[in-house]
Protein backbone atom coordinates (compact mmCIF):
# COMPACT_ATOMS: atom_id res chain seq x y z
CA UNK A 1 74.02 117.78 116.85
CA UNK A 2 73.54 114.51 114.22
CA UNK A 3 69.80 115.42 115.13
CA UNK A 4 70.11 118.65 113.65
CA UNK A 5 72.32 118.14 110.49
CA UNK A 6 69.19 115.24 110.20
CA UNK A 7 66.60 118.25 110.54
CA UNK A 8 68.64 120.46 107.86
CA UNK A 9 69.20 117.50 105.30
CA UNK A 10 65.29 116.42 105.92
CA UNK A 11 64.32 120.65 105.25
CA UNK A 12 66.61 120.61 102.08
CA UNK A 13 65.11 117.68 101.05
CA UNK A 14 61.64 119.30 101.01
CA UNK A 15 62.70 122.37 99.05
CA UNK A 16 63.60 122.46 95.44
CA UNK A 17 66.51 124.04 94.86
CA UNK A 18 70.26 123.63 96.39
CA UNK A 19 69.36 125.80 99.61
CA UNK A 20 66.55 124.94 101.77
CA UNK A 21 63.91 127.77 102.25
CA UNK A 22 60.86 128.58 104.43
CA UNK A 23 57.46 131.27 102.78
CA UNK A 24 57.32 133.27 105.80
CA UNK A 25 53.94 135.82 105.73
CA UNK A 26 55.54 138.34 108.23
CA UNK A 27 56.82 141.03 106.13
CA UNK A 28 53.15 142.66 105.18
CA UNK A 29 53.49 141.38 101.56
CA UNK A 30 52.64 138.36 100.00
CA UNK A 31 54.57 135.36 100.87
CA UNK A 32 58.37 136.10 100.67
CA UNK A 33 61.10 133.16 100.88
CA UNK A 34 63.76 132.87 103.68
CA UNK A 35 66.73 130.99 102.94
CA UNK A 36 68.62 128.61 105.00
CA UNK A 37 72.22 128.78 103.77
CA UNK A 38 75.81 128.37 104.79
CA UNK A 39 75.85 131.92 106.84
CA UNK A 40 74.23 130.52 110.26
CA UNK A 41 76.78 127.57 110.57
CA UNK A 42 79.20 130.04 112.41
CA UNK A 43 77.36 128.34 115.17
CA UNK A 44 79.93 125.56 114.56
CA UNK A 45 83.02 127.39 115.34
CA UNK A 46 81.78 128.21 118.99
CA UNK A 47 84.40 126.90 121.15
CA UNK A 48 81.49 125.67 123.86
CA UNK A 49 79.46 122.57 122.80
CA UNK A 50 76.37 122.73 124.75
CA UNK A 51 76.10 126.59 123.81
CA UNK A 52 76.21 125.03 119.85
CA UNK A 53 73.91 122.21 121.08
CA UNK A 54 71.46 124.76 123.46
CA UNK A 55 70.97 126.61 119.42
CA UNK A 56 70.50 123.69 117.00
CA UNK A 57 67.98 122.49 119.44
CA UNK A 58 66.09 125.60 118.73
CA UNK A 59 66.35 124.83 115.28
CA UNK A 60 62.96 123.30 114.27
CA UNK A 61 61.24 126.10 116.87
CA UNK A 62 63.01 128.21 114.25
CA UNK A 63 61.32 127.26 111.15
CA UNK A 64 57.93 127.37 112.63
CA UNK A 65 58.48 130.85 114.08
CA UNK A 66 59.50 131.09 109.93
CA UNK A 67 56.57 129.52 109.25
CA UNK A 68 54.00 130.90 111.55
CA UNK A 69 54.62 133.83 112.43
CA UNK A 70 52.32 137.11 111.32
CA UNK A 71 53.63 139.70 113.37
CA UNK A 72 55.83 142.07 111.55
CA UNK A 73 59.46 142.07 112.14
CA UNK A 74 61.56 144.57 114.01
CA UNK A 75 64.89 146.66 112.07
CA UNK A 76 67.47 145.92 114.04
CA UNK A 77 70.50 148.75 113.93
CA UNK A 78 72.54 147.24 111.33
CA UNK A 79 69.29 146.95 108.63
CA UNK A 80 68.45 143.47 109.56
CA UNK A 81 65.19 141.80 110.37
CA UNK A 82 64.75 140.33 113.87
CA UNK A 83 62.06 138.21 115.23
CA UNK A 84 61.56 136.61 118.71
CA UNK A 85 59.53 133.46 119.27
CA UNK A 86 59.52 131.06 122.09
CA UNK A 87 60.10 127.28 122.32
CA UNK A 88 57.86 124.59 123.87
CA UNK A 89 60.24 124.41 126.57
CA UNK A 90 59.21 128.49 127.14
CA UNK A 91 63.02 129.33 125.97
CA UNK A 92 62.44 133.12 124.43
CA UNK A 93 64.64 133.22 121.26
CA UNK A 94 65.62 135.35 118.55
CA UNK A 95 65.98 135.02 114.74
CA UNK A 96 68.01 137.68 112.34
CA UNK A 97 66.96 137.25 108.65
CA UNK A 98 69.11 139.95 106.88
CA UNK A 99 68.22 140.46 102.72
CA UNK A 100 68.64 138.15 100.07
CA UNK A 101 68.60 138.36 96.70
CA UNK A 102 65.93 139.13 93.82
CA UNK A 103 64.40 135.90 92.86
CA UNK A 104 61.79 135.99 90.14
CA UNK A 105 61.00 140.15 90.65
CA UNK A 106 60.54 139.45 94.70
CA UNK A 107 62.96 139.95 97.45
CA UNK A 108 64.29 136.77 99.14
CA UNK A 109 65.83 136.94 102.82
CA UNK A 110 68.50 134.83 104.20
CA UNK A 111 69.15 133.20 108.03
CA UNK A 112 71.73 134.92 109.46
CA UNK A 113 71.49 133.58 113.07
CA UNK A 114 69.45 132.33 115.90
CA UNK A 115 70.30 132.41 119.67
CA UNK A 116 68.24 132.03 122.84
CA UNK A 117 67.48 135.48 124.97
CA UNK A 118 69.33 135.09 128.44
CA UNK A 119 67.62 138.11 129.70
C-alpha cells in the first residue's frame, strides 16, 4: 500500500492543480479530464487487507486503461460510466468514472472506483 500512496503522490505531482487528473479520449469528444479525488479511497475502509492491496495494485493498470483506452464507455444503471481493461497479470478489471464538474465550458469526470472482475 506505501507503493500506491507513492504512485498517487508521483500522479499529483505531474498534474497542475490540487487533484491529480488523467485526458482520457474514450468519450467520442475531444479529450475530456478524469479526476482522481478523495471518492475512491473508500477502498481504505475495507475491513480485508489483501482485498485493499489486490485494488491499489491495479492502480497504475488503471490510469493507462484512463489513458489508452478508445473504446467508448458503457452507462451503467445508476448514470455512470464503466470501463473494463485487463492487467499484465491478465486480471479483467473494471473502472466507474461518474460526472464531474464544468471546467473551462467542458465536462470533467471523476474516479469513483475500481475493482477486479471475479467472474
Amino acid at each position: 500500500m506505501p507503493a500506491a500512496y507513492e504512485f498517487i503522490k508521483n500522479w499529483q505531482a505531474e498534474c497542475p492543480g490540487p487533484h491529480p487528473y488523467v485526458l482520457v479520449k474514450c468519450f467520442g469528444e475531444p479529450l475530456r479530464k478524469v479526476y482522481l479525488n478523495a471518492g475512491f479511497r473508500h477502498i481504505d475502509t475495507k475491513r480485508y487487507v489483501p482485498n485493499i492491496a489486490r485494488r491499489y495494485r491495479l492502480l497504475p493498470c488503471v490510469k493507462e486503461l484512463l489513458e489508452e483506452s478508445e473504446d467508448p464507455p458503457i452507462l451503467t444503471r445508476d448514470g455512470n460510466l464503466m470501463l473494463e481493461g485487463k492487467a499484465p497479470t491478465k486480471e479483467r478489471f473494471r473502472v466507474i468514472i461518474g460526472s464531474g464538474r464544468i471546467e473551462d465550458g467542458c465536462q470533467t469526470y471523476r474516479l469513483i472506483t475500481f475493482y477486479p472482475v471475479t467472474e
